[in-house]
PDB file of N, CA and C in Angstrom:
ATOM      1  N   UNK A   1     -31.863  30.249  25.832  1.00  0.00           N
ATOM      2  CA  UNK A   1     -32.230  31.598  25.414  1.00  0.00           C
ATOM      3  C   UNK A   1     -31.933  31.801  23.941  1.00  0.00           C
ATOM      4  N   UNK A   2     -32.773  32.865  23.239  1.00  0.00           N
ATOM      5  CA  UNK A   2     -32.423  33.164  21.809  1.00  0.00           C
ATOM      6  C   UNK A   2     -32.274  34.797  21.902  1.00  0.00           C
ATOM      7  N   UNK A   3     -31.879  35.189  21.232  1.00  0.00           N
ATOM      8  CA  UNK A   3     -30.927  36.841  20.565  1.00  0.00           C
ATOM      9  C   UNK A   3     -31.629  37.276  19.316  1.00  0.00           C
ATOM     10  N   UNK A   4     -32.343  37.766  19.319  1.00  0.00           N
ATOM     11  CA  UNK A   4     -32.439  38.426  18.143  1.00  0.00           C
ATOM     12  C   UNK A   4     -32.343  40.178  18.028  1.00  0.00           C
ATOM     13  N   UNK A   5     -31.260  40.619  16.779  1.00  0.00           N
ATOM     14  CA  UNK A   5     -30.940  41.755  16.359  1.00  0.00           C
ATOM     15  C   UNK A   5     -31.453  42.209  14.882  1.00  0.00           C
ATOM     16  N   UNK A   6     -32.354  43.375  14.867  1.00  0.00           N
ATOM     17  CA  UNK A   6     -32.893  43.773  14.131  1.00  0.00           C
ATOM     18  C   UNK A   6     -31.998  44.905  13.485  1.00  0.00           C
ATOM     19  N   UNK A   7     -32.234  44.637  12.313  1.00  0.00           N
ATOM     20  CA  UNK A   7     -31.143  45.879  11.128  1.00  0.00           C
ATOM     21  C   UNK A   7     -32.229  46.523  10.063  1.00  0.00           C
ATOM     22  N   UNK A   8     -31.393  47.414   9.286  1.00  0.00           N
ATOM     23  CA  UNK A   8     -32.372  47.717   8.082  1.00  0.00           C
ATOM     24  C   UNK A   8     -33.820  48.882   7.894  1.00  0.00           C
ATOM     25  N   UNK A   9     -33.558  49.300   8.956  1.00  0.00           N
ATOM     26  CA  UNK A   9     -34.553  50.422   9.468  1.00  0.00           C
ATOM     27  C   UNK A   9     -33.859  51.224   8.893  1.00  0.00           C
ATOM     28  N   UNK A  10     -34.913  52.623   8.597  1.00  0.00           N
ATOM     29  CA  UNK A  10     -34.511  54.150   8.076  1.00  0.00           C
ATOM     30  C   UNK A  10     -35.548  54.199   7.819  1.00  0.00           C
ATOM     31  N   UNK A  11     -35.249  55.954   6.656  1.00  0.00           N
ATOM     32  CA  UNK A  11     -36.145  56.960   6.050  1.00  0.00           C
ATOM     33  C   UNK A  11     -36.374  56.347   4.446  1.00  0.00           C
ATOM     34  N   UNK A  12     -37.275  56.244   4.705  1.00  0.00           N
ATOM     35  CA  UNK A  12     -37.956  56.080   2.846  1.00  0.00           C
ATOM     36  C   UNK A  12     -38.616  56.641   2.160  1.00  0.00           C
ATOM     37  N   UNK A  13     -39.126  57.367   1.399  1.00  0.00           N
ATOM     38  CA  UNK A  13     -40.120  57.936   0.677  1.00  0.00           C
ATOM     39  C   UNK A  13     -41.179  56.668   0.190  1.00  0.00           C
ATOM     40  N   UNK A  14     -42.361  57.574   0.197  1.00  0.00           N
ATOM     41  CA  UNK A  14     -43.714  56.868  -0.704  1.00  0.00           C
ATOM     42  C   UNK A  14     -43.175  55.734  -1.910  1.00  0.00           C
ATOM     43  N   UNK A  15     -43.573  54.831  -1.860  1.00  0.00           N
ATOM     44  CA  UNK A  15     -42.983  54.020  -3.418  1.00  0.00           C
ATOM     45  C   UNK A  15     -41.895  53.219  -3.105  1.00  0.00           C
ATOM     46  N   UNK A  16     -40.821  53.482  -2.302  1.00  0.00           N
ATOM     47  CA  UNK A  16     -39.763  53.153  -1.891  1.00  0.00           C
ATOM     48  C   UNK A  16     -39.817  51.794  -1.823  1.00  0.00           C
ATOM     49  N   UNK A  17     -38.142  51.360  -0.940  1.00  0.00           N
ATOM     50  CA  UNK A  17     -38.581  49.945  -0.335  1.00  0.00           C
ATOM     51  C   UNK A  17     -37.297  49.853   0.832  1.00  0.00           C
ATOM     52  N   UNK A  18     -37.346  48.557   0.884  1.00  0.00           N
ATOM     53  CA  UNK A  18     -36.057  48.479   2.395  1.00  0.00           C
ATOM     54  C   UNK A  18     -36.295  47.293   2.384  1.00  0.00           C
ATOM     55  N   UNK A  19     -34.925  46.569   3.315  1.00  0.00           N
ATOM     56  CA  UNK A  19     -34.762  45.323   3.518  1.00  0.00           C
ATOM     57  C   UNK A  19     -34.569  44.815   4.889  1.00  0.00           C
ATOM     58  N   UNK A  20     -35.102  44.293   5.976  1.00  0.00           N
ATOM     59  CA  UNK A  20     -35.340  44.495   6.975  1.00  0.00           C
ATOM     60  C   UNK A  20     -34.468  42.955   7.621  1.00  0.00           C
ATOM     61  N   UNK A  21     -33.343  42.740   7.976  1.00  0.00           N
ATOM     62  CA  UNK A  21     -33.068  41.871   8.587  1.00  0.00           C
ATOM     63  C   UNK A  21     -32.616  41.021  10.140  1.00  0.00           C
ATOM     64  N   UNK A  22     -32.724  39.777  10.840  1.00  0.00           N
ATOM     65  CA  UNK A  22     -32.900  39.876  11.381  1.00  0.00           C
ATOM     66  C   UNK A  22     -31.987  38.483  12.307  1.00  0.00           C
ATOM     67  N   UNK A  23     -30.915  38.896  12.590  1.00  0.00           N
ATOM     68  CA  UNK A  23     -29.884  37.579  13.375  1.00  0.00           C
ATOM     69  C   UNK A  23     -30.071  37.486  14.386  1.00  0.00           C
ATOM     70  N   UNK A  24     -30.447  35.964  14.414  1.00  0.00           N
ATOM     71  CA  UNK A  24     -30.609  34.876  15.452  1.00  0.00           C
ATOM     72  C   UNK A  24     -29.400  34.514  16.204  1.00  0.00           C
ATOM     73  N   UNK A  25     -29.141  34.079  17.603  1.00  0.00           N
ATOM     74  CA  UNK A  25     -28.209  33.365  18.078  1.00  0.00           C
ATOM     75  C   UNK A  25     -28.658  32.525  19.002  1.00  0.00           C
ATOM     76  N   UNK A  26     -28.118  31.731  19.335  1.00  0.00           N
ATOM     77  CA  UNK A  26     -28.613  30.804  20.935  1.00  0.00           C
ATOM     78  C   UNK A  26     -29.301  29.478  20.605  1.00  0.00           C
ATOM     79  N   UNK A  27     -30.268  29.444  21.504  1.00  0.00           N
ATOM     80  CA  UNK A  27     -30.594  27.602  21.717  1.00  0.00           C
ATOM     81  C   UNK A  27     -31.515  27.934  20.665  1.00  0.00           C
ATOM     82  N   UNK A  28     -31.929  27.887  18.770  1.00  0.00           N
ATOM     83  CA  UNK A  28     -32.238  28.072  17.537  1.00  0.00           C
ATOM     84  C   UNK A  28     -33.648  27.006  17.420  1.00  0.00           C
ATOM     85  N   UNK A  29     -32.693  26.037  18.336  1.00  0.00           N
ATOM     86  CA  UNK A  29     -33.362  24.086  17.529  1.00  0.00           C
ATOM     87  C   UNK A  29     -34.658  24.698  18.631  1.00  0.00           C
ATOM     88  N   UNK A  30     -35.122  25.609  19.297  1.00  0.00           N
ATOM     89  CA  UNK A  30     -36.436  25.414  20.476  1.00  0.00           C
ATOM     90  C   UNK A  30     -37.144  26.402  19.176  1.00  0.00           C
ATOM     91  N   UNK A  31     -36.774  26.945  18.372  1.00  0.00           N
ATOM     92  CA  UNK A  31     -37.584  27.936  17.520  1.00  0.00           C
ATOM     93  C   UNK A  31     -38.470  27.514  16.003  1.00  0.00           C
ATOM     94  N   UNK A  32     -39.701  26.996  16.181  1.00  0.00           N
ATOM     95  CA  UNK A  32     -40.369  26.811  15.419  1.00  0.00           C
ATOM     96  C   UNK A  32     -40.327  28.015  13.816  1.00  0.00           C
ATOM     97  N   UNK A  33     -41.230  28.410  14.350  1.00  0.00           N
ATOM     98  CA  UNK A  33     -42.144  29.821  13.796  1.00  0.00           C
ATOM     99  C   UNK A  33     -41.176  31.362  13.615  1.00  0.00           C
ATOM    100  N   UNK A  34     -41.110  31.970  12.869  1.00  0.00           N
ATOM    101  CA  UNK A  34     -40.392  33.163  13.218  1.00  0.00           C
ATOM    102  C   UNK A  34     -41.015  33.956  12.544  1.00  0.00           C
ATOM    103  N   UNK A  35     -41.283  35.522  12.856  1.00  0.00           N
ATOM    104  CA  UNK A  35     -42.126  36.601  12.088  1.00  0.00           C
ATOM    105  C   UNK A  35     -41.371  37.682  12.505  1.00  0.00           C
ATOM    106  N   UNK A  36     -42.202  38.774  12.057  1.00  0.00           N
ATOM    107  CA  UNK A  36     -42.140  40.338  11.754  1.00  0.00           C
ATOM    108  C   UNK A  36     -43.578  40.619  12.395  1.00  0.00           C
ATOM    109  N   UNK A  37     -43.095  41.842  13.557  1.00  0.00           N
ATOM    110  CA  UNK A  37     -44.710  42.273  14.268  1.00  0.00           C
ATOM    111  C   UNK A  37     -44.257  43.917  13.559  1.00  0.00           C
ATOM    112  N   UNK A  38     -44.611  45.133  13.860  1.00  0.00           N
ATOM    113  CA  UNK A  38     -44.859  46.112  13.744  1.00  0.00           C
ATOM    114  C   UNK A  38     -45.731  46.820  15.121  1.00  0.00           C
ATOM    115  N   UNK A  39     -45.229  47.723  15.414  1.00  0.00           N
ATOM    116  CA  UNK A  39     -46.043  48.616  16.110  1.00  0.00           C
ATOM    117  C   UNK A  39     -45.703  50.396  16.066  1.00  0.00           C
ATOM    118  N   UNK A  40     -47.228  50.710  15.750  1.00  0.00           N
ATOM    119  CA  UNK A  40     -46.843  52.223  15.596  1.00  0.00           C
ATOM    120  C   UNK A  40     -47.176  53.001  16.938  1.00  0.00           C
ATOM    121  N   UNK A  41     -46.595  54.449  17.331  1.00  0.00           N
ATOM    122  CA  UNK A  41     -47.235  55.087  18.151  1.00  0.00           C
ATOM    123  C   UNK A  41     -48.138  55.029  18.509  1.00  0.00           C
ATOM    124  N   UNK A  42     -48.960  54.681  20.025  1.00  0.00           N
ATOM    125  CA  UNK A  42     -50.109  54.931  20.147  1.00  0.00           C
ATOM    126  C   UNK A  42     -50.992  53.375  20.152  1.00  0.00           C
ATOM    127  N   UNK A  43     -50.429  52.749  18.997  1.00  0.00           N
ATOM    128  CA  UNK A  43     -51.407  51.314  18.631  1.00  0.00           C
ATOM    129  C   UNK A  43     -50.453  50.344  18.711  1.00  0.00           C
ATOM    130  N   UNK A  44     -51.963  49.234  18.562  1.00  0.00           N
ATOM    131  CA  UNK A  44     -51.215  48.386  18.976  1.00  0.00           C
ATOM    132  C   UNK A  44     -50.166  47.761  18.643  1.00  0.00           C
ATOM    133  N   UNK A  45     -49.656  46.550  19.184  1.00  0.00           N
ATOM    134  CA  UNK A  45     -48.399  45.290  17.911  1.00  0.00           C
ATOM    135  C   UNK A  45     -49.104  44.376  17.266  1.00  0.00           C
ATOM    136  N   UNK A  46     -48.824  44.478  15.939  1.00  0.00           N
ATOM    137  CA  UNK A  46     -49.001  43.910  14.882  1.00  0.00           C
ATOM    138  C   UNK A  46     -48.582  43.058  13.837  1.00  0.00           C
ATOM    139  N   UNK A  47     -49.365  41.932  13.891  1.00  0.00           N
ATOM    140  CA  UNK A  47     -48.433  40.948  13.087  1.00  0.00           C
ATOM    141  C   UNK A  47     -48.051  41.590  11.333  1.00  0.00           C
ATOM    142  N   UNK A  48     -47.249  41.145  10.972  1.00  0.00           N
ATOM    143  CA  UNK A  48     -46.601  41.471   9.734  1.00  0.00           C
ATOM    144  C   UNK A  48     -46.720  40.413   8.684  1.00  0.00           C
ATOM    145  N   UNK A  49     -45.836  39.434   9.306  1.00  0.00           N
ATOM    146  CA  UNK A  49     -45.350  38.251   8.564  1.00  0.00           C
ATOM    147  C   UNK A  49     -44.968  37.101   9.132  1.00  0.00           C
ATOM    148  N   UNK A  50     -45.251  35.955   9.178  1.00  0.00           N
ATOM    149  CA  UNK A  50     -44.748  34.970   9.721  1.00  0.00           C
ATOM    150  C   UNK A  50     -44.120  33.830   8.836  1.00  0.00           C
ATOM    151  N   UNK A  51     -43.195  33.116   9.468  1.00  0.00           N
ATOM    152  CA  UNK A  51     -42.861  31.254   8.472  1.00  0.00           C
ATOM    153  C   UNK A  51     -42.322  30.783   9.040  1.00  0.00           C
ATOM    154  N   UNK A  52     -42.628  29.320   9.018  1.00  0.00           N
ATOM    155  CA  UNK A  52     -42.406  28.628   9.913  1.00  0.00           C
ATOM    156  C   UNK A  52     -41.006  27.693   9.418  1.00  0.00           C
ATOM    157  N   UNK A  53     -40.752  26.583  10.016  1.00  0.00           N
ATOM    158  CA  UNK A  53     -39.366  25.633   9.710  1.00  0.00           C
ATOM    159  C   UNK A  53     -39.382  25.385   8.463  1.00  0.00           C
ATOM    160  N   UNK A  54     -40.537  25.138   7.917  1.00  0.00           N
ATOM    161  CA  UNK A  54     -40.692  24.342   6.679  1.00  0.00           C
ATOM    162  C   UNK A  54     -40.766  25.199   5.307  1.00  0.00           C
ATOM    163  N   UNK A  55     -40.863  26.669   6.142  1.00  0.00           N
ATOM    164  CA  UNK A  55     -40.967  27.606   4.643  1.00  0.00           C
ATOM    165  C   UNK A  55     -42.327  28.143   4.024  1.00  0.00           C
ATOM    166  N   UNK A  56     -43.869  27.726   5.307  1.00  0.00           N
ATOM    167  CA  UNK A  56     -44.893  28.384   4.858  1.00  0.00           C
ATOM    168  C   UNK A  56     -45.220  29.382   5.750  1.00  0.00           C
ATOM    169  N   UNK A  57     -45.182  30.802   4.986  1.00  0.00           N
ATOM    170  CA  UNK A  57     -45.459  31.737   4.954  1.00  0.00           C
ATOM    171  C   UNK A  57     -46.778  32.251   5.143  1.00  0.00           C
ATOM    172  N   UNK A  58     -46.825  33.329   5.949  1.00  0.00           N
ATOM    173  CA  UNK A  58     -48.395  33.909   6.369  1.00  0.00           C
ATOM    174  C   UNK A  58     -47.832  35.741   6.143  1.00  0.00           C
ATOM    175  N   UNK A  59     -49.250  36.432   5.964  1.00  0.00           N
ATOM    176  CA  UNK A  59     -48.954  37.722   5.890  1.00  0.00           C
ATOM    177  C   UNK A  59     -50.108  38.544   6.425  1.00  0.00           C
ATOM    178  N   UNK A  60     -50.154  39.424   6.912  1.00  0.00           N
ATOM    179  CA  UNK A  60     -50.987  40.443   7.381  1.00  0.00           C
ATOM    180  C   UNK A  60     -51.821  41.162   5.889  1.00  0.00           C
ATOM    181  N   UNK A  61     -52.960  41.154   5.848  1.00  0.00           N
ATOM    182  CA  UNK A  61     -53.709  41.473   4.476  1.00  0.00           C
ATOM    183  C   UNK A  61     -53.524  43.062   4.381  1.00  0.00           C
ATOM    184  N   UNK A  62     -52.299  43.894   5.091  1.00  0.00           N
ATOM    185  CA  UNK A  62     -52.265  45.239   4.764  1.00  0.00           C
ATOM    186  C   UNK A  62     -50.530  45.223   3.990  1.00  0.00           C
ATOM    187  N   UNK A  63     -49.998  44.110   4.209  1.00  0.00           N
ATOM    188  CA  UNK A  63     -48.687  43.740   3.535  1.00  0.00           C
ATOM    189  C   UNK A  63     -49.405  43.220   2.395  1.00  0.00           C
ATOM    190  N   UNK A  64     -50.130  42.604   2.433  1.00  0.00           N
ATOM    191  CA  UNK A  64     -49.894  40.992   1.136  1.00  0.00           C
ATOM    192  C   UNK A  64     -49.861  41.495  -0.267  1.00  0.00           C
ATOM    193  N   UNK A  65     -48.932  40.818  -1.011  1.00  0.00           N
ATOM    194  CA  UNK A  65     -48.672  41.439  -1.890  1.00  0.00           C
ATOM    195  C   UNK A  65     -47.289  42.504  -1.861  1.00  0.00           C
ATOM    196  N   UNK A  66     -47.295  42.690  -1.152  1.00  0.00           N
ATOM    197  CA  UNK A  66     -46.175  43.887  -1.023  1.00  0.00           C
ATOM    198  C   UNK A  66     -45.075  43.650  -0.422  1.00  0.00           C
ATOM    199  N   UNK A  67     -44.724  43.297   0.361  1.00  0.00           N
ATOM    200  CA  UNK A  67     -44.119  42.623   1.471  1.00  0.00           C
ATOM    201  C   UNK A  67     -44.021  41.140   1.045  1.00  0.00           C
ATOM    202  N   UNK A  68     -42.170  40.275   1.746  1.00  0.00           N
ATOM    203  CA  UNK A  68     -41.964  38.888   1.554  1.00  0.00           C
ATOM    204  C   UNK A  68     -41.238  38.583   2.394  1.00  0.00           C
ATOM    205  N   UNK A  69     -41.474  37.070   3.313  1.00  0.00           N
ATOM    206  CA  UNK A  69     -40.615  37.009   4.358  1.00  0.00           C
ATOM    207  C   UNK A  69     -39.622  36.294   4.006  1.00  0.00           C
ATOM    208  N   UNK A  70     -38.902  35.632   4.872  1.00  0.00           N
ATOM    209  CA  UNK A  70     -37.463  35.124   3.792  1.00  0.00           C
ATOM    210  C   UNK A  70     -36.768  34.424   4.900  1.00  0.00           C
ATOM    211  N   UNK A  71     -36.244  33.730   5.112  1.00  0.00           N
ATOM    212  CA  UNK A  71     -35.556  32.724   6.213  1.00  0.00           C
ATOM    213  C   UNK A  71     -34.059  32.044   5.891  1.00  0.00           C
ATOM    214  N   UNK A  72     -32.883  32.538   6.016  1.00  0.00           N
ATOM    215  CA  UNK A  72     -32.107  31.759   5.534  1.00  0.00           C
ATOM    216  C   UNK A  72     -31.265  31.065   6.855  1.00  0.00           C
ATOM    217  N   UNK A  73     -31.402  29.738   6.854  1.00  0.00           N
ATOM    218  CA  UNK A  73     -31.299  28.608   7.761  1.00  0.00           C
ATOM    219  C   UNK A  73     -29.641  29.231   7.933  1.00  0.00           C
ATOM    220  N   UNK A  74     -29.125  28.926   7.382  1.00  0.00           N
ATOM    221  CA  UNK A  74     -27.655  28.281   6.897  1.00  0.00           C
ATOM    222  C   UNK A  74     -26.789  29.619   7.730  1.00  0.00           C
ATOM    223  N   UNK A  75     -27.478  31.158   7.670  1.00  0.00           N
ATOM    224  CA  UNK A  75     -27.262  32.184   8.168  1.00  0.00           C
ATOM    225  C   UNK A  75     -27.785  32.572   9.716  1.00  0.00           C
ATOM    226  N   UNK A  76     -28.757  31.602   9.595  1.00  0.00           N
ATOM    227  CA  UNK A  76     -29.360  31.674  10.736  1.00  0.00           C
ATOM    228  C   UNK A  76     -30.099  33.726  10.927  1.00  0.00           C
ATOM    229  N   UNK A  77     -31.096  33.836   9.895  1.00  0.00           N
ATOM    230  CA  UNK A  77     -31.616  35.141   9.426  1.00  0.00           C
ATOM    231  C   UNK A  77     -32.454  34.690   8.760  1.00  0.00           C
ATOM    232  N   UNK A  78     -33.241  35.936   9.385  1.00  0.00           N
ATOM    233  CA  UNK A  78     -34.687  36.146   9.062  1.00  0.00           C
ATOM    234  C   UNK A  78     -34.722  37.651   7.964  1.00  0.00           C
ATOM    235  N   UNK A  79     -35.470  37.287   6.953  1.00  0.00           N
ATOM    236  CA  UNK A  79     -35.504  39.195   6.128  1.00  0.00           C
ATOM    237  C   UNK A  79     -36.829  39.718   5.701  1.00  0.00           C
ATOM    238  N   UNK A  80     -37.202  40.763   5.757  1.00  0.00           N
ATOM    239  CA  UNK A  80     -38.473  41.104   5.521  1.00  0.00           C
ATOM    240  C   UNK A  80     -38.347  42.177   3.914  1.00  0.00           C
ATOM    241  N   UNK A  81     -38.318  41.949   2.772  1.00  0.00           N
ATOM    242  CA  UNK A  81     -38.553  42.732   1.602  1.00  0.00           C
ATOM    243  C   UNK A  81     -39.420  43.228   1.872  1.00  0.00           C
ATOM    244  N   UNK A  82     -39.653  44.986   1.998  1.00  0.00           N
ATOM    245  CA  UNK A  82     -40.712  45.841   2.019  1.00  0.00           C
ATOM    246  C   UNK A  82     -41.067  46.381   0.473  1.00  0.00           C
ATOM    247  N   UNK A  83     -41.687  46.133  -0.086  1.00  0.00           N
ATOM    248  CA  UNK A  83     -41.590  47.420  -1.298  1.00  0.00           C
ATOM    249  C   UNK A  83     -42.824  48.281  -1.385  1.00  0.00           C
ATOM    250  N   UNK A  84     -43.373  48.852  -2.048  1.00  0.00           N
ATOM    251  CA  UNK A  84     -44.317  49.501  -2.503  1.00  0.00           C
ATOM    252  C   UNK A  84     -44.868  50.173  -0.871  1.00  0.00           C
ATOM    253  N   UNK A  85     -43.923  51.011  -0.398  1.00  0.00           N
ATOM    254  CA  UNK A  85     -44.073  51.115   1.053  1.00  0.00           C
ATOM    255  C   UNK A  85     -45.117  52.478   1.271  1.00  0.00           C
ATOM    256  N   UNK A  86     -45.826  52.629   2.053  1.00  0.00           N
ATOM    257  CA  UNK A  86     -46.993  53.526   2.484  1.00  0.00           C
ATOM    258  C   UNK A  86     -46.605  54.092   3.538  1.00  0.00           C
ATOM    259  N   UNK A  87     -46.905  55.661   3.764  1.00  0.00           N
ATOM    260  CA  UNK A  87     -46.861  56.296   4.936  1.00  0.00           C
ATOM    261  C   UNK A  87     -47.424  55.329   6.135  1.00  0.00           C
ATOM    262  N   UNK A  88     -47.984  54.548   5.972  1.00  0.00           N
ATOM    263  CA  UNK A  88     -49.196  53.934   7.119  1.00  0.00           C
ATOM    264  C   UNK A  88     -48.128  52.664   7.813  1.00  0.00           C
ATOM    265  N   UNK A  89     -46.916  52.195   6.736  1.00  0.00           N
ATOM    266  CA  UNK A  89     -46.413  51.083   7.318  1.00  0.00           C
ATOM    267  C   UNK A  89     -45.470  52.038   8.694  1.00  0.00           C
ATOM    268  N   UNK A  90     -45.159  53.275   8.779  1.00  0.00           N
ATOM    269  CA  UNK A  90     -43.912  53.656   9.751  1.00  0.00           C
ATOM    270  C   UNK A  90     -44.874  53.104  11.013  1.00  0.00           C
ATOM    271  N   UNK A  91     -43.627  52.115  11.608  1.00  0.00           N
ATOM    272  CA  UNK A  91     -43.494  51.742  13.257  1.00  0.00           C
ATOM    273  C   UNK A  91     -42.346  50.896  13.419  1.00  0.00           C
ATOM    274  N   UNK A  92     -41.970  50.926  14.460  1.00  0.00           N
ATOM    275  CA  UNK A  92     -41.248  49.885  14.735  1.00  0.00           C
ATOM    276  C   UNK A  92     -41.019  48.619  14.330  1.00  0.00           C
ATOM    277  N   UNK A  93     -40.337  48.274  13.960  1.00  0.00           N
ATOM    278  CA  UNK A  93     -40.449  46.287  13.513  1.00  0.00           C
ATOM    279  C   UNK A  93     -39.758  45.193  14.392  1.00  0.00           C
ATOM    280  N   UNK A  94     -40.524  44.673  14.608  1.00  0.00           N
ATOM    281  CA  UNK A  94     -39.485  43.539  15.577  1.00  0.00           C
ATOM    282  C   UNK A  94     -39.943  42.380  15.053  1.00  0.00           C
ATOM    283  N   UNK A  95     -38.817  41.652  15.527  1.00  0.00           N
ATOM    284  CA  UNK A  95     -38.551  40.441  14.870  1.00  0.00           C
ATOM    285  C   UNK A  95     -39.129  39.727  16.222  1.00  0.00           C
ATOM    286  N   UNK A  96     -39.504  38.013  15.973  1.00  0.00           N
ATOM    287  CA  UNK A  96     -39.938  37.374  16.822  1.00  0.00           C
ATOM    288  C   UNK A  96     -39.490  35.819  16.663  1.00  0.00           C
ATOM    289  N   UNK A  97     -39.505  35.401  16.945  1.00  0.00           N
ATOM    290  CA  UNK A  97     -39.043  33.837  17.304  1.00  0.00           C
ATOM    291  C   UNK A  97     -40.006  33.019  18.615  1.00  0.00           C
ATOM    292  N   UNK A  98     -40.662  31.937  17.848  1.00  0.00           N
ATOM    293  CA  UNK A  98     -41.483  31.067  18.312  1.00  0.00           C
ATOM    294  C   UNK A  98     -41.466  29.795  18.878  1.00  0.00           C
ATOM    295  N   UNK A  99     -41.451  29.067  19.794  1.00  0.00           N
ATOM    296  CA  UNK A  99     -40.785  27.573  19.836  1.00  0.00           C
ATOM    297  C   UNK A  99     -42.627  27.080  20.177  1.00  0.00           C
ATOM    298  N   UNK A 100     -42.239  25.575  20.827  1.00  0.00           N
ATOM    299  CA  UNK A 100     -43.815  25.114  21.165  1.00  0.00           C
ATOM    300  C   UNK A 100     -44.440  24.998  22.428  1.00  0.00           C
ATOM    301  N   UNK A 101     -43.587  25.594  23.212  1.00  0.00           N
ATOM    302  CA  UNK A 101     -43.904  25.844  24.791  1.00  0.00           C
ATOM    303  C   UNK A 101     -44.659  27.249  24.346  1.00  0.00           C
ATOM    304  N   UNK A 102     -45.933  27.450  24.813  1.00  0.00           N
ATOM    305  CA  UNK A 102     -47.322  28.778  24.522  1.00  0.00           C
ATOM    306  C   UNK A 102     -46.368  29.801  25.924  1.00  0.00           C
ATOM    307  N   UNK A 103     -46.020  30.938  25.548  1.00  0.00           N
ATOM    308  CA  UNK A 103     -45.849  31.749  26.533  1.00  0.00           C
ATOM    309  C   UNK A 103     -44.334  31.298  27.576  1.00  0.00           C
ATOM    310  N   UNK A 104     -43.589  30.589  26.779  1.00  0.00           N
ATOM    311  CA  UNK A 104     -42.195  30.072  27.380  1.00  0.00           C
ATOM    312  C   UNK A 104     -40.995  30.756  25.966  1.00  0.00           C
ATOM    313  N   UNK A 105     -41.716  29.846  25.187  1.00  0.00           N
ATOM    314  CA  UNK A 105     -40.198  29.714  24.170  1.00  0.00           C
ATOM    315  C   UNK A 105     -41.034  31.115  23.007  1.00  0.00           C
ATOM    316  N   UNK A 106     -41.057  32.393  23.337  1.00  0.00           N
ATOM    317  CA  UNK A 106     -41.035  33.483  22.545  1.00  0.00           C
ATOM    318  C   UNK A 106     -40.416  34.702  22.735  1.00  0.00           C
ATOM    319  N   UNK A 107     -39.603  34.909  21.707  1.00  0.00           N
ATOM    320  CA  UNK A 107     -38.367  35.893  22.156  1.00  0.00           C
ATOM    321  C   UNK A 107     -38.529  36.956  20.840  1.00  0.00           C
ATOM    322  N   UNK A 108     -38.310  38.070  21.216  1.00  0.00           N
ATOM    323  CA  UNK A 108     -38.292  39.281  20.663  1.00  0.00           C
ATOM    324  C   UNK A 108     -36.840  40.058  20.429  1.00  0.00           C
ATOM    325  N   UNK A 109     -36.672  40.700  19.430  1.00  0.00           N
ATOM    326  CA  UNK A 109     -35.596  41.482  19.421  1.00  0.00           C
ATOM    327  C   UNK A 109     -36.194  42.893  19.711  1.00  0.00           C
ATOM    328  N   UNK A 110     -35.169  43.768  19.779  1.00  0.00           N
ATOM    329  CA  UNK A 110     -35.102  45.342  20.198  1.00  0.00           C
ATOM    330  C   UNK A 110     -35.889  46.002  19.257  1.00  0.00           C
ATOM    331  N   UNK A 111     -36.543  45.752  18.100  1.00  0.00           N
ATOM    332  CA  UNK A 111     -36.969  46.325  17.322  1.00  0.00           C
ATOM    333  C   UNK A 111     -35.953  47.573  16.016  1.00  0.00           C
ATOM    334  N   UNK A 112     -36.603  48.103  15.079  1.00  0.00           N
ATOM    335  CA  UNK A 112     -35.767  48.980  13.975  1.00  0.00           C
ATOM    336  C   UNK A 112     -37.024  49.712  13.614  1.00  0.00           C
ATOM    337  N   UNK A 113     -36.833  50.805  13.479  1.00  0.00           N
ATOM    338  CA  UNK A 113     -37.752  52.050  13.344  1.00  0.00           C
ATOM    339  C   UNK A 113     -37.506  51.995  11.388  1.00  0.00           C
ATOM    340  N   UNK A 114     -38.386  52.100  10.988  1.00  0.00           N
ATOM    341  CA  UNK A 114     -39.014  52.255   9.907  1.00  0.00           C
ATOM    342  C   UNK A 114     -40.226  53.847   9.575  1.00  0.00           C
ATOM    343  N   UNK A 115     -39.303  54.460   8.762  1.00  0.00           N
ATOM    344  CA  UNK A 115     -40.293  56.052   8.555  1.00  0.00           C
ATOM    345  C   UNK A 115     -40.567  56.241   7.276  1.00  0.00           C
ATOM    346  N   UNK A 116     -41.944  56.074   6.761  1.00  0.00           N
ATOM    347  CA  UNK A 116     -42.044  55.996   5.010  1.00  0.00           C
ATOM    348  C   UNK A 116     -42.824  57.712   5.196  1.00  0.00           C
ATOM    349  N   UNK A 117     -41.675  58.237   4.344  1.00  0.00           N
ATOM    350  CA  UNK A 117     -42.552  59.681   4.247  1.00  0.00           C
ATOM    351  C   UNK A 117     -43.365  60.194   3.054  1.00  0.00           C
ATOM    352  N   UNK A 118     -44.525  61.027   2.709  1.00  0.00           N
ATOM    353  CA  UNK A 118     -45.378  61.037   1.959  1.00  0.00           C
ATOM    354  C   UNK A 118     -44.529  61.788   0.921  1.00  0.00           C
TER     355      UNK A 118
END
């Protein structure tokens, strides 16, 4: 099994930014891939950000540019730099963890509420 705890949520204003982090514990070595989904009221979950073991990075084209994912091994943490933040990003964020078993080895944390106000 893997643990993940999501931090770094709050209130931001337009322009703002936040740092979104995200500790791992447990069987680590089954976890490929690790990202950032989002989901707001109402809609659906949404990918954010992803990177994998090796350090390549993917982004959702409503982040890119704005947003950076960040992986530190050694901490065993995942971080999401938000900046230039938009009313449109507030939802939930959860963190995710990927291994190579499809629909076995994917684990979610509790999520962190994120509110960018206009």
């Amino acid at each position: 099994q893997v643990q993940l705890v999501e931090s770094g949520g709050g209130l931001v204003q337009a322009g703002g930014s936040l740092r979104l982090s995200c500790a791992a514990s447990g069987r680590l070595f089954s976890i490929t891939t690790m990202g950032w989904y989002r989901q707001a009221p109402g809609k659906q979950r949404q990918l954010v950000a992803t990177i994998t073991n090796s350090g390549t990075a993917n982004y959702a084209d409503t982040v890119q540019g704005r947003f950076t994912i960040a992986r530190d091994n050694a901490k065993d943490t995942l971080y999401l730099q938000m900046n230039s933040l938009k009313p449109e990003d507030t939802a939930v964020y959860l963190c995710n963890g990927k291994g190579p078993r499809y629909g076995i080895d994917d684990y979610w944390g509790q999520g962190t509420q994120v509110t960018v106000s206009s």
